[in-house]
Protein backbone atom coordinates (compact mmCIF):
# COMPACT_ATOMS: atom_id res chain seq x y z
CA UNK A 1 -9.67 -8.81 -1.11
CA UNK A 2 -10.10 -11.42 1.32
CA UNK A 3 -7.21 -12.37 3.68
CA UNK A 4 -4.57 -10.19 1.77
CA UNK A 5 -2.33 -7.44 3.19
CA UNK A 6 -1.62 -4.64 0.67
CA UNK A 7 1.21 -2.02 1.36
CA UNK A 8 0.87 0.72 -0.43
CA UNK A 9 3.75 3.48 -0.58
CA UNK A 10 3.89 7.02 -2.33
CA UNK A 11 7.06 9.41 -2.86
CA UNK A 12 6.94 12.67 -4.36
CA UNK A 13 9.91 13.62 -6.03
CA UNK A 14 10.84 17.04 -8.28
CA UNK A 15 10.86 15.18 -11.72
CA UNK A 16 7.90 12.65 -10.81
CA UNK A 17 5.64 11.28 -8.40
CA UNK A 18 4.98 7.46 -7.90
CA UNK A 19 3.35 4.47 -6.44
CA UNK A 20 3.70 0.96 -5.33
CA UNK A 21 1.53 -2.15 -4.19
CA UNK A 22 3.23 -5.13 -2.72
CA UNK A 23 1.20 -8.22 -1.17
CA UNK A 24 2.62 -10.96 1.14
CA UNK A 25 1.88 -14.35 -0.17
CA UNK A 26 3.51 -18.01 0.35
CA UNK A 27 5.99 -16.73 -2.62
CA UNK A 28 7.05 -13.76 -0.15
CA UNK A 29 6.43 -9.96 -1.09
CA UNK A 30 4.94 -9.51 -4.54
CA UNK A 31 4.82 -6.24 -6.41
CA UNK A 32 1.63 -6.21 -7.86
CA UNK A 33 1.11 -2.44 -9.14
CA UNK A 34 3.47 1.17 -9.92
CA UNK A 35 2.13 4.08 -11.40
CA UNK A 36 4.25 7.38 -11.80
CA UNK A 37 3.07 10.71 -13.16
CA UNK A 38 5.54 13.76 -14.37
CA UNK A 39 6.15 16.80 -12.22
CA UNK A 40 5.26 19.84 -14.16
CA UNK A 41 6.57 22.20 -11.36
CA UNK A 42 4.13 22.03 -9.04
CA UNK A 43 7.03 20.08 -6.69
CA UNK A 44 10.10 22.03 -6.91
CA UNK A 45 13.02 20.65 -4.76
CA UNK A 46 10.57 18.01 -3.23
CA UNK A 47 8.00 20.46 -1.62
CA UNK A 48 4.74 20.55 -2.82
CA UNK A 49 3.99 23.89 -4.44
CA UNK A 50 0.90 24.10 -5.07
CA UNK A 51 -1.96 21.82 -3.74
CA UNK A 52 -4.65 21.68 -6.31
CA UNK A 53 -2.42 20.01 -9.11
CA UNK A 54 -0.58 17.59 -6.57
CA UNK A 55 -3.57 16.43 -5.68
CA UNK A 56 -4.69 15.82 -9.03
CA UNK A 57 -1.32 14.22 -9.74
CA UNK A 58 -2.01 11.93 -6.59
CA UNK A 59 -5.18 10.96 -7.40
CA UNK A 60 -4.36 9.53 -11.07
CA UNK A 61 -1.49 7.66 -9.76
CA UNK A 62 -4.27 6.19 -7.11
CA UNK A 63 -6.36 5.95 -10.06
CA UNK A 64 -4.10 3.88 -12.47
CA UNK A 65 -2.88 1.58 -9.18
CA UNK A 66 -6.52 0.34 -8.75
CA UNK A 67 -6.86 -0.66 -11.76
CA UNK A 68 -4.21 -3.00 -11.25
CA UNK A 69 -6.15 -4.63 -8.18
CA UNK A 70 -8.95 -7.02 -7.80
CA UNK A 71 -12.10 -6.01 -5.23
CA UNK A 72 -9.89 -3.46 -3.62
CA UNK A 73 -9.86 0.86 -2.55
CA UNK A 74 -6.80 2.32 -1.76
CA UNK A 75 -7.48 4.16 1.66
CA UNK A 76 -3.81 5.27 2.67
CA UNK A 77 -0.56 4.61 2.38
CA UNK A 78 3.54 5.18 3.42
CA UNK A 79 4.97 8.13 2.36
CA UNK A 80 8.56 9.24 2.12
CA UNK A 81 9.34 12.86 2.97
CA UNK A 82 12.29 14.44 1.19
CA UNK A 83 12.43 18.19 0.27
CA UNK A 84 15.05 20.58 0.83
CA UNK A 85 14.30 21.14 4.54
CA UNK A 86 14.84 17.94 5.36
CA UNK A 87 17.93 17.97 7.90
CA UNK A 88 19.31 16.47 11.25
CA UNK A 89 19.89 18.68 14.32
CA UNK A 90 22.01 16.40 17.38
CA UNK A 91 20.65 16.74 20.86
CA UNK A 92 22.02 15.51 24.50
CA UNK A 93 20.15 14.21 27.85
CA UNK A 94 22.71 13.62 30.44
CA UNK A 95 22.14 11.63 34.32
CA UNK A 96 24.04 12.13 37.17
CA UNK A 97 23.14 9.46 40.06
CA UNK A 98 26.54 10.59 42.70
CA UNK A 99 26.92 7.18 43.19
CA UNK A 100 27.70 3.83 41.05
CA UNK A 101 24.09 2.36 39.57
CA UNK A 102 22.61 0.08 37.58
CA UNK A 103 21.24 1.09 34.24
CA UNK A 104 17.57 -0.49 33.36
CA UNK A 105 15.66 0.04 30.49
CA UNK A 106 13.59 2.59 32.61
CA UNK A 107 16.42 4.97 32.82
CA UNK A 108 16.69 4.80 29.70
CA UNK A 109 13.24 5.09 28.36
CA UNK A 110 13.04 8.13 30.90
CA UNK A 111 15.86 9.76 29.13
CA UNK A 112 14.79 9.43 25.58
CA UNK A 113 11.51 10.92 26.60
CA UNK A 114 12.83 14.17 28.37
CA UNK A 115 14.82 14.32 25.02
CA UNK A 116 11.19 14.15 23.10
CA UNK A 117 10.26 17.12 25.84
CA UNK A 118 13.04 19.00 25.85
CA UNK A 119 14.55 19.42 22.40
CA UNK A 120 13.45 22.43 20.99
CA UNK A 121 13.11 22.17 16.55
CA UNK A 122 14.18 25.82 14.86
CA UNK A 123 10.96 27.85 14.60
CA UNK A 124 8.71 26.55 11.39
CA UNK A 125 9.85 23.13 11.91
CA UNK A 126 8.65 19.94 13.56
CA UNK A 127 10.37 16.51 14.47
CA UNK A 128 9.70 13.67 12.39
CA UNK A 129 12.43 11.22 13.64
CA UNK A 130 14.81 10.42 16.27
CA UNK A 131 17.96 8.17 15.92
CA UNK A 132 19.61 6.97 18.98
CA UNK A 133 23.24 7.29 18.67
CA UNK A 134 25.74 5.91 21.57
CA UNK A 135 25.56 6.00 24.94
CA UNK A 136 28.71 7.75 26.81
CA UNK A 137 29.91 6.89 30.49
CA UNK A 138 32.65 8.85 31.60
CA UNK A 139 35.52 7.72 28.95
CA UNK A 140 32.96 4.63 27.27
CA UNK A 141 30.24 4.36 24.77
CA UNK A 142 28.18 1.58 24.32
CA UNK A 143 25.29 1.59 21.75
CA UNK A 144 23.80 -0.83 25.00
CA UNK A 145 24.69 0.39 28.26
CA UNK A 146 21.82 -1.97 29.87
CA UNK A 147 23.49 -3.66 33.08
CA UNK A 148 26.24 -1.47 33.16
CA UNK A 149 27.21 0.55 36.44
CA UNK A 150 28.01 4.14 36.57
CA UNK A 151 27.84 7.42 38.24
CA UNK A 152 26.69 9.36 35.09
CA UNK A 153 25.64 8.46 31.37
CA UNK A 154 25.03 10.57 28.19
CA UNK A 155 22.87 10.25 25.56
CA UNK A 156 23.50 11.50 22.50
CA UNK A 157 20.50 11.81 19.81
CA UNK A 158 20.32 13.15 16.09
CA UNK A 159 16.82 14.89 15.62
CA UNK A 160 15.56 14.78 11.71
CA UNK A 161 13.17 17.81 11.50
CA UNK A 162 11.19 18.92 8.70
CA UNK A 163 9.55 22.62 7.70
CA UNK A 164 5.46 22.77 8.84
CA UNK A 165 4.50 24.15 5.82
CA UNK A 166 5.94 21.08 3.71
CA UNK A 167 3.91 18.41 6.10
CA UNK A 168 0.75 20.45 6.05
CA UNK A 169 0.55 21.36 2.29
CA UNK A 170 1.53 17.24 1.69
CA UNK A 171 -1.14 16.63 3.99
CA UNK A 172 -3.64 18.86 2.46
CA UNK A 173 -2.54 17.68 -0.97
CA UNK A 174 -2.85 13.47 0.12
CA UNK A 175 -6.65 14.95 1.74
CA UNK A 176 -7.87 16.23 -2.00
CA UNK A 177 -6.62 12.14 -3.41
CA UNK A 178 -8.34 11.32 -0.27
CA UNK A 179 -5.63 9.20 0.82
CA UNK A 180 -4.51 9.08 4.12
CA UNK A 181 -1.37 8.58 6.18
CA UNK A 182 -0.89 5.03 7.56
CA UNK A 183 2.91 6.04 8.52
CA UNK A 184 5.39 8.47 7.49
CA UNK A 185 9.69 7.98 6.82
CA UNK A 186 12.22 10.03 5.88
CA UNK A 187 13.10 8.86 2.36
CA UNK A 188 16.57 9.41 2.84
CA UNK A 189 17.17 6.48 6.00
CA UNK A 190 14.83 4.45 3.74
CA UNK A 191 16.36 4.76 0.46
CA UNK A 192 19.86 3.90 2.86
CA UNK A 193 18.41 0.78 4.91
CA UNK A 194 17.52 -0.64 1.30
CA UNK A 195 20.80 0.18 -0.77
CA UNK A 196 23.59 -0.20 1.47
CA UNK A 197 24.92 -3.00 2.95
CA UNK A 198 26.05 -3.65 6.87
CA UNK A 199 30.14 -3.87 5.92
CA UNK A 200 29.39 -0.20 4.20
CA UNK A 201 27.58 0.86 7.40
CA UNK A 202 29.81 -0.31 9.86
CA UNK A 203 33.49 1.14 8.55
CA UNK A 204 31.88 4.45 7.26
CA UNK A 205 30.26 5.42 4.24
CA UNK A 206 27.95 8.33 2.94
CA UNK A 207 24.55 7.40 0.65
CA UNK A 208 24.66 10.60 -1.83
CA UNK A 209 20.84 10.60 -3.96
CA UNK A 210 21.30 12.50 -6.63
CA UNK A 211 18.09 13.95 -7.85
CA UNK A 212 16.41 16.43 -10.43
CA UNK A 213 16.28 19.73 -8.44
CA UNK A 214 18.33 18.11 -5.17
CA UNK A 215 21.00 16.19 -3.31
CA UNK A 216 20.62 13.95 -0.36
CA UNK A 217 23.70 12.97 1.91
CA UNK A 218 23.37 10.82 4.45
CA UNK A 219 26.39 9.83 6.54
CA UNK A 220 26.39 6.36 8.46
CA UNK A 221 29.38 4.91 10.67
CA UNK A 222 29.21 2.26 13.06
CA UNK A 223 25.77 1.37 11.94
CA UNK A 224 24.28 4.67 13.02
CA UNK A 225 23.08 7.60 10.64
CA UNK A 226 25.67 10.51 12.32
CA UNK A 227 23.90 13.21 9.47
CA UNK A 228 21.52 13.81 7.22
CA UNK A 229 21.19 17.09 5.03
CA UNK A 230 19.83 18.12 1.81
CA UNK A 231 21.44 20.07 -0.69
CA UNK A 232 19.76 22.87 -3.34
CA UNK A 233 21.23 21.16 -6.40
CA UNK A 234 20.66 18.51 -8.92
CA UNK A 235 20.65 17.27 -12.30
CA UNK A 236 17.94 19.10 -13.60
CA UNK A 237 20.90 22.11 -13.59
CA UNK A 238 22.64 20.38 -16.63
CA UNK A 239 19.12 19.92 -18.38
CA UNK A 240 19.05 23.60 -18.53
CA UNK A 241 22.14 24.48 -19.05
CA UNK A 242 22.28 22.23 -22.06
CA UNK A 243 18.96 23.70 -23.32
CA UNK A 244 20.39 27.28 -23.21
CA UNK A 245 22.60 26.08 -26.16
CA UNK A 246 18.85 25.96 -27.86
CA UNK A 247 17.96 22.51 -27.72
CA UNK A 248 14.94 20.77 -26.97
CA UNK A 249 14.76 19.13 -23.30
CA UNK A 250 14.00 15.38 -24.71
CA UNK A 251 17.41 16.16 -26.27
CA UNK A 252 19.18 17.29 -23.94
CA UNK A 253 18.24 14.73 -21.51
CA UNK A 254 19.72 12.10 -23.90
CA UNK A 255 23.30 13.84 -24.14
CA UNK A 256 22.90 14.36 -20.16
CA UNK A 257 22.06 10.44 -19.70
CA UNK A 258 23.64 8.62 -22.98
CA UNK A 259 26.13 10.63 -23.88
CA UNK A 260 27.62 11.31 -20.45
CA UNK A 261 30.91 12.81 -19.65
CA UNK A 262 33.42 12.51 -22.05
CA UNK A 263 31.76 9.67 -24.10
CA UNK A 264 34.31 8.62 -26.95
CA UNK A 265 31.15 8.90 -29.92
CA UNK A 266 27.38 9.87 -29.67
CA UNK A 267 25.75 10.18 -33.38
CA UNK A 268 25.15 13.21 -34.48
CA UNK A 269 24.31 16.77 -32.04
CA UNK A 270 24.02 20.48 -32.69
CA UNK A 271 26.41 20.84 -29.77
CA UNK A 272 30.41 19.71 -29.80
CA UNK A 273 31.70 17.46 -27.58
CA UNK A 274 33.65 19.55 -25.57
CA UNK A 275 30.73 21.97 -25.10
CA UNK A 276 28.83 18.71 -23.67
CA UNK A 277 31.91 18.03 -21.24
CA UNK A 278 32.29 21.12 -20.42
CA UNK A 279 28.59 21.90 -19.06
CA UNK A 280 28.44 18.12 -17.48
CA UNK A 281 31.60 18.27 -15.31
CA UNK A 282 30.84 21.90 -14.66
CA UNK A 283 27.20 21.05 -12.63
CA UNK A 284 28.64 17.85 -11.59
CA UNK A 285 31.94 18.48 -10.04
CA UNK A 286 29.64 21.75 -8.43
CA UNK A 287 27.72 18.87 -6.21
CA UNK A 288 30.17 16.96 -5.73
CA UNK A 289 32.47 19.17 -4.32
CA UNK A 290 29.20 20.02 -2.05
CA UNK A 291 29.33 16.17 -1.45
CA UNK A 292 32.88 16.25 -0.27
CA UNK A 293 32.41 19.33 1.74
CA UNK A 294 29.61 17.86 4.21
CA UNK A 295 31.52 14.74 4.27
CA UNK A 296 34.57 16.27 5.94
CA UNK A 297 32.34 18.45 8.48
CA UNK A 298 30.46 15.30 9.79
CA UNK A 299 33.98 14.31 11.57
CA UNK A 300 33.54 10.90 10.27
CA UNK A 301 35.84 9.02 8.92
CA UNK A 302 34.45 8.06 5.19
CA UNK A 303 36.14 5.32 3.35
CA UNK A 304 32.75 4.45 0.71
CA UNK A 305 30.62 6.85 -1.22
CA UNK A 306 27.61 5.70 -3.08
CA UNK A 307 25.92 7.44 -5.16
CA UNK A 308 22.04 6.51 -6.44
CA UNK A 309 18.90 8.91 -7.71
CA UNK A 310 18.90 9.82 -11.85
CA UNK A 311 21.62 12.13 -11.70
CA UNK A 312 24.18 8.37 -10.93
CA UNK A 313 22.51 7.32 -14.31
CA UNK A 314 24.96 9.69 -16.01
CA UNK A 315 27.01 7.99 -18.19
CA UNK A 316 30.89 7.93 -17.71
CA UNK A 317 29.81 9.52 -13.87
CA UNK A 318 32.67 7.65 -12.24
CA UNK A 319 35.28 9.13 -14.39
CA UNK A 320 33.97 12.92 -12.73
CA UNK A 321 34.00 11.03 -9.52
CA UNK A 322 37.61 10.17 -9.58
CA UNK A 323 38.58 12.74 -10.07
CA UNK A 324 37.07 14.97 -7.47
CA UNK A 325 36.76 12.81 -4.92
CA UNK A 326 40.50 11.17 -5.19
CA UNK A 327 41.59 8.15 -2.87
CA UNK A 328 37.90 7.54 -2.18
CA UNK A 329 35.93 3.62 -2.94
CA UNK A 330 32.90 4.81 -5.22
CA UNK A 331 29.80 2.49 -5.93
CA UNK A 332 26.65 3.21 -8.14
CA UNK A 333 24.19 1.64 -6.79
CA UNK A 334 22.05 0.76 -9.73
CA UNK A 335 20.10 -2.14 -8.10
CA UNK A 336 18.57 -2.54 -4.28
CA UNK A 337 19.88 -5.41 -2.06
CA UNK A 338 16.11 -6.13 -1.53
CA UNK A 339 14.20 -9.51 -3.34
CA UNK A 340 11.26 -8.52 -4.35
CA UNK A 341 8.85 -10.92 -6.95
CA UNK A 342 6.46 -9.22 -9.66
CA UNK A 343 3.52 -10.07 -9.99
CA UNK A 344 0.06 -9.51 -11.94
CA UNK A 345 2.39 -9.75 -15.49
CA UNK A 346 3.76 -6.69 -14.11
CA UNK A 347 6.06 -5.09 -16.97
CA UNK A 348 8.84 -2.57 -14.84
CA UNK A 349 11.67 -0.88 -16.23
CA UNK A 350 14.84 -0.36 -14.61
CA UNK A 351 15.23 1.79 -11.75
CA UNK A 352 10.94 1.20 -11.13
CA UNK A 353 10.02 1.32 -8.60
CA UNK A 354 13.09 3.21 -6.49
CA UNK A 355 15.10 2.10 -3.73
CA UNK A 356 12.76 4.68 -1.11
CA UNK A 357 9.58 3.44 -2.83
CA UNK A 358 11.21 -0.36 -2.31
CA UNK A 359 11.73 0.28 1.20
CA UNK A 360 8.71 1.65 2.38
CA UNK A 361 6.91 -1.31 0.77
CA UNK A 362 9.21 -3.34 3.07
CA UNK A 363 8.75 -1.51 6.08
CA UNK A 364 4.66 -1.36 5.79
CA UNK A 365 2.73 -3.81 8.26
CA UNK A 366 -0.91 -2.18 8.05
CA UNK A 367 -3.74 -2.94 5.34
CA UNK A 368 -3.73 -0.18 3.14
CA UNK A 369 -6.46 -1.45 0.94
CA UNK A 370 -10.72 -1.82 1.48
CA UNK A 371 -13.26 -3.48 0.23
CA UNK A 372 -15.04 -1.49 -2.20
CA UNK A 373 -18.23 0.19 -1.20
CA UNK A 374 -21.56 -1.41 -2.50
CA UNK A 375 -23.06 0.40 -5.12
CA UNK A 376 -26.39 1.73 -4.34
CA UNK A 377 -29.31 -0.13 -5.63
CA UNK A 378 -31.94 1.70 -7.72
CA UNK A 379 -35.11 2.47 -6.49
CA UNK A 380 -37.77 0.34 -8.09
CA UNK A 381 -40.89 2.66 -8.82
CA UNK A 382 -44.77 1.69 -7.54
CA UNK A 383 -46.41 1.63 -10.32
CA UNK A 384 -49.43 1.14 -8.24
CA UNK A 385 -48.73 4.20 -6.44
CA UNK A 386 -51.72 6.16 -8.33
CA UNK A 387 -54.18 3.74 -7.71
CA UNK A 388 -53.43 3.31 -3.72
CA UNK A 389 -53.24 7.06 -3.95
CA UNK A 390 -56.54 8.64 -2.23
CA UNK A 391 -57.69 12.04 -3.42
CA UNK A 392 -58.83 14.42 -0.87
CA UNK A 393 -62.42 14.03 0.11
CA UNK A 394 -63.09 17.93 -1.03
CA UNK A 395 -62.78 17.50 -3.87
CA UNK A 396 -63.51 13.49 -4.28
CA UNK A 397 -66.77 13.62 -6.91
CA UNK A 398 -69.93 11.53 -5.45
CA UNK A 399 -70.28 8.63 -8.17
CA UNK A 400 -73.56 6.82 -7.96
CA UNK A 401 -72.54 3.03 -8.66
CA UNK A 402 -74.93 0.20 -10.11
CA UNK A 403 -73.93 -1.84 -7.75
CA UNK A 404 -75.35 0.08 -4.75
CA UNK A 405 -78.65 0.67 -6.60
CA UNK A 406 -78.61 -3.26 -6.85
CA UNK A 407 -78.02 -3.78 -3.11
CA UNK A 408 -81.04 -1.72 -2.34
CA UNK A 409 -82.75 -3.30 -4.36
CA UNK A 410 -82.59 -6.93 -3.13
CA UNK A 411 -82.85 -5.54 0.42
CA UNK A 412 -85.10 -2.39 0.52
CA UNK A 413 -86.40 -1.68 3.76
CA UNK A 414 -89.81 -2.69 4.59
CA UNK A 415 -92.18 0.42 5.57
CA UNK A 416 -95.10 -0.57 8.41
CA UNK A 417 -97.55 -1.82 6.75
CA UNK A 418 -101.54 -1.88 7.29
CA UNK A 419 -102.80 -5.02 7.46
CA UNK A 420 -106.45 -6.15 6.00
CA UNK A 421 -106.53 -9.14 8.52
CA UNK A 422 -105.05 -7.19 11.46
CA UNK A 423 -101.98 -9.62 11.65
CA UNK A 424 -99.07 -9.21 13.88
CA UNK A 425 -96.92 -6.65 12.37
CA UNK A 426 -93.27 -6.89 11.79
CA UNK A 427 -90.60 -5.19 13.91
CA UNK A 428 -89.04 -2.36 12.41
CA UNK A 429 -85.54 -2.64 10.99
CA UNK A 430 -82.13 -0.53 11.61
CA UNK A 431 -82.35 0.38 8.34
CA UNK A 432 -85.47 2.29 8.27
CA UNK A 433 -83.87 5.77 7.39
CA UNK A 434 -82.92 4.52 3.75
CA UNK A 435 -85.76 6.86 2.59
CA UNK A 436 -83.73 9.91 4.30
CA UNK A 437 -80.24 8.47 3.24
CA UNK A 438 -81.57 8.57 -0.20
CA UNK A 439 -82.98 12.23 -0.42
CA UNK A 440 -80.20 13.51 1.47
CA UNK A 441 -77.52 11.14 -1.50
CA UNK A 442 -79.29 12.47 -4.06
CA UNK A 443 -79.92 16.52 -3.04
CA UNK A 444 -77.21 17.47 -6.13
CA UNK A 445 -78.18 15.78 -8.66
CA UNK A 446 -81.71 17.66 -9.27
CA UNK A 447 -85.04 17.25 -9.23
CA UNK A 448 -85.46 15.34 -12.16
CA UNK A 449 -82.75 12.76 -10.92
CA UNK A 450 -84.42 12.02 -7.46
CA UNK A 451 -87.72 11.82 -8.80
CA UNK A 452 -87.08 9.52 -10.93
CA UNK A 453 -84.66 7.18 -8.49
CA UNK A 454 -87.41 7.60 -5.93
CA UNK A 455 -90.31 6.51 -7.67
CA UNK A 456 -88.61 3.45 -9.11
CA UNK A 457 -87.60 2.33 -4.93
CA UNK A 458 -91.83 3.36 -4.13
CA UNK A 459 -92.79 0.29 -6.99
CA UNK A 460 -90.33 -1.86 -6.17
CA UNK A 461 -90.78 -1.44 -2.23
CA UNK A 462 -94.88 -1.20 -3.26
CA UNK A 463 -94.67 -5.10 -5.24
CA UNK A 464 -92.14 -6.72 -2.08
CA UNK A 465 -95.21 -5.87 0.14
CA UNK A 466 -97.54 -6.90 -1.97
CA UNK A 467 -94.81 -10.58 -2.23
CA UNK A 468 -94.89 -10.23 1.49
CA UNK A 469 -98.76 -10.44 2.25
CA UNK A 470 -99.33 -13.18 -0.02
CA UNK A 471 -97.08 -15.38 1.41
CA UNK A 472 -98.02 -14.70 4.45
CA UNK A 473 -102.27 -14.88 3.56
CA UNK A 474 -101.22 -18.03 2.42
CA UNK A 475 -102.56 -17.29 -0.97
C-alpha cells in the first residue's frame, strides 16, 4: 500500500447503500472498487432505522471493497448525509462601525464566527454546514467586500442542519463496521458541485434528486446554494401503487423504469396501459408539483431544472415534465461532468457509482486505507520443557546412581592408619565424614541394603591400605 492515497466514500440511500475507492496515480483519479448492498427497510427516507442490520449492511460493502485492494484495511471514509431532515435555515450577523472603514479579512472572520456562536439550530438538530451567501452594504452586495469602505455591512448565511438522532444512530451504525469518519458532506451540495455546470449555477437553476422514498431540491443562483430541503416522496410510491394491482415488485419496477409514461408498446402486462399512465403521472406530477412549489417560495428566479436520482430513469419522464412544469429548460442528468478512469478491470454499470458517491471521492484528501495488521505468529512449543522441568524436592525419590558408587570407589577416604614401622602418618583429608555421609544416604533403604554397601567400602578401603603400605615399605 506503499505511497498510495485511497479515498474511500459511503452513502446510504433508501433503496441501497454503496461504496467507492478511487486512487491518485500519474493517469489521474482511478476508481479501483464499488460495492452496493439492498435496503431491506432498515433505511427508510435516508435515516438509519435500525442499527444492528446497517451495520451489517456496512460491513459487507467494506467487506466486498477489500477484496478489491492489494495490502490494504479500510479504516474510514466520506460520507454523504441525506435523510428527510436534511434542510437549510438562513441566518444574519450585521456591523455597525458609525464611521466609513476598511473591511479586512478579520472583520470578516469575526463575523462568521459570532454567526457559528450565535445561530441557534431548532431543538433535536445540529449544524453540519454553513454557506456564505453575499455580503450587503447599505444598497450593495458583493460576494467580496474585502477593501471596501463602509459604515455598516451584513452578512447573510444559509445554515444546513440535520436531526441528532440521524448523526448519532449513523455514527453508531459506521462504529459496529468499525469504520470511522474522516469527513462528512451533505449529499445534496455534493451530488450539485458534480452534476451541474457554472452557466446553470450562475443564471439560476434547481438540482431536483429524485429518489426511492425522497426528493432533494436544491436551489443555486449566482453561484450560491440560496436552499436546500428535502421532500417525503419518491419513486418507491409508484412501486407500490403498481403492486396493489397484484403484481410482483421485479415487475413492477420494469413498467415503472421501461415502460415509462405513456410508452407507445411494452410486450405483454397484466395491467392496461392506461392503468400504467394513470398511476405514473399520478405519483409523478404529485412531486413535481412539490418541485414547483419550493421553487417559487425560494424567490429565485429559476430558468433550468435538472432532475437526477432513479426516479429521472423513468422512461418518457420529460413528457410529465412538460407538462407540469410549462415554459421551464429541463435536463436529465444521466452522466456527471466529472473524468474519472477505472481501474483494476473494474466492470460498472450505468449510473455506478452516483454523482454524490463521485463527488465525495473528488473532494477526499486523507488516506483512508492501512496497512494490514501482522498476523500473529504461533507459539512454537518446548518440547524440552519436561526435561528442564524440576520436580519438587518432597517428593523427588533418592536414586542411588552407579556412577557415584564408582567415584567412591576410586577415591575412598583413607582412615588413620597404625603403622608397624611407626612412619609419619598422613594428614587427614576433608573428606573424612564419607563413613557418616554414607549411613546417614543409606538410613531408608534397610538394613540389609547398608550392610551390604558398607562392607563392600570396609574391603575395598581395607586392600587401598594395604596398596598404600607397600608402596610406601618399599616392598
Amino acid at each position: 500500500m506503499a505511497n498510495k492515497n485511497y479515498i474511500v466514500a459511503l452513502e446510504l440511500g433508501s433503496s441501497k447503500a454503496s461504496g467507492a475507492i478511487a486512487v491518485e496515480n500519474y493517469e489521474g483519479t482511478n476508481i479501483i472498487a464499488y460495492a452496493s448492498e439492498p435496503v431491506n427497510g432498515f433505511i427508510s427516507k435516508g435515516v438509519v432505522r435500525n442499527i444492528d442490520e446497517t451495520g451489517k449492511c456496512l460491513t459487507s460493502i467494506i467487506n466486498k471493497l477489500e477484496t478489491q485492494l492489494v495490502g490494504a484495511n479500510i479504516g474510514k471514509a466520506y460520507i454523504a448525509l441525506s435523510g428527510l431532515s436534511l434542510k437549510s435555515v438562513k441566518s444574519t450577523v450585521r456591523r455597525e462601525f458609525g464611521e466609513y472603514t476598511k473591511i479586512t479579512q478579520e472583520i470578516i472572520d469575526s463575523m462568521a464566527l459570532e454567526n457559528d456562536y450565535t445561530f441557534t439550530a431548532p431543538t433535536d438538530y445540529q449544524k453540519v454546514q454553513v454557506i456564505t451567501q453575499e455580503y450587503r452594504m447599505g444598497g450593495d452586495t458583493s460576494l467580496n467586500p474585502i477593501g471596501m469602505s463602509v459604515k455598516s455591512i451584513e452578512s447573510n448565511y444559509l445554515n444546513i442542519i440535520i436531526k441528532e438522532q440521524y448523526m448519532r444512530l449513523l455514527e453508531e451504525s459506521l462504529k459496529l463496521a468499525k469504520i470511522e469518519i474522516a469527513d462528512s458532506f451533505t449529499a445534496a451540495t455534493i451530488c450539485a458541485n458534480t452534476i451541474l455546470n457554472e452557466d446553470e449555477k450562475r443564471d439560476g437553476c434547481a438540482l431536483v434528486d429524485i429518489g426511492a422514498e425522497t426528493t432533494t431540491v436544491t436551489i443555486y443562483s449566482n453561484n450560491l446554494l440560496r436552499k436546500l430541503c428535502v421532500l417525503p416522496l419518491g419513486s418507491a410510491n409508484i412501486t407500490r401503487d403498481l403492486q396493489a394491482e397484484h403484481i410482483s415488485q421485479a415487475d413492477a419496477e420494469t413498467l415503472k423504469i421501461h415502460a415509462g409514461y405513456k410508452a407507445e408498446s411494452f410486450g405483454e402486462s397484466s395491467i392496461s396501459a392506461e392503468l400504467r399512465d394513470n398511476i405514473i403521472g399520478a405519483r409523478m406530477i404529485e412531486i413535481l408539483q412539490n418541485v414547483n412549489h419550493q421553487i417559487k417560495n425560494s424567490g429565485e428566479n429559476i430558468n433550468n431544472v435538472i432532475f437526477t436520482g432513479g426516479g429521472a430513469k423513468l422512461k418518457n419522464i420529460e413528457k410529465l415534465i412538460a407538462d407540469t412544469l410549462p415554459g421551464t429548460r429541463i435536463r436529465i442528468a444521466t452522466d456527471p461532468f466529472v473524468e474519472f478512469n477505472v481501474g483494476n478491470n473494474l466492470l460498472l454499470k450505468r449510473g455506478e457509482p452516483s454523482a454524490t458517491l463521485l463527488g465525495l471521492l473528488k473532494c477526499g484528501k486523507e488516506n483512508c486505507c492501512q496497512d494490514p495488521a501482522p498476523k500473529e505468529q504461533p507459539k512454537m512449543q518446548d518440547i524440552f520443557a519436561e526435561e528442564h522441568k524440576e520436580e519438587p524436592a518432597a517428593v523427588k525419590p533418592i536414586i542411588i546412581e552407579e556412577t557415584e558408587i564408582k567415584e567412591e570407589k576410586e577415591e575412598p577416604e583413607k582412615p588413620e592408619k597404625v603403622e608397624k614401622h611407626e612412619k609419619p602418618k598422613k594428614p587427614k583429608t576433608p573428606k573424612d565424614k564419607s563413613s557418616n555421609f554414607l549411613g546417614t544416604l543409606f538410613t531408608s533403604f534397610g538394613e540389609k541394603v547398608k550392610k551390604t554397601t558398607k562392607d563392600f567400602l570396609d574391603n575395598a578401603t581395607r586392600e587401598d591400605e594395604e596398596d598404600d603400605y607397600n608402596d610406601e615399605s618399599g616392598i
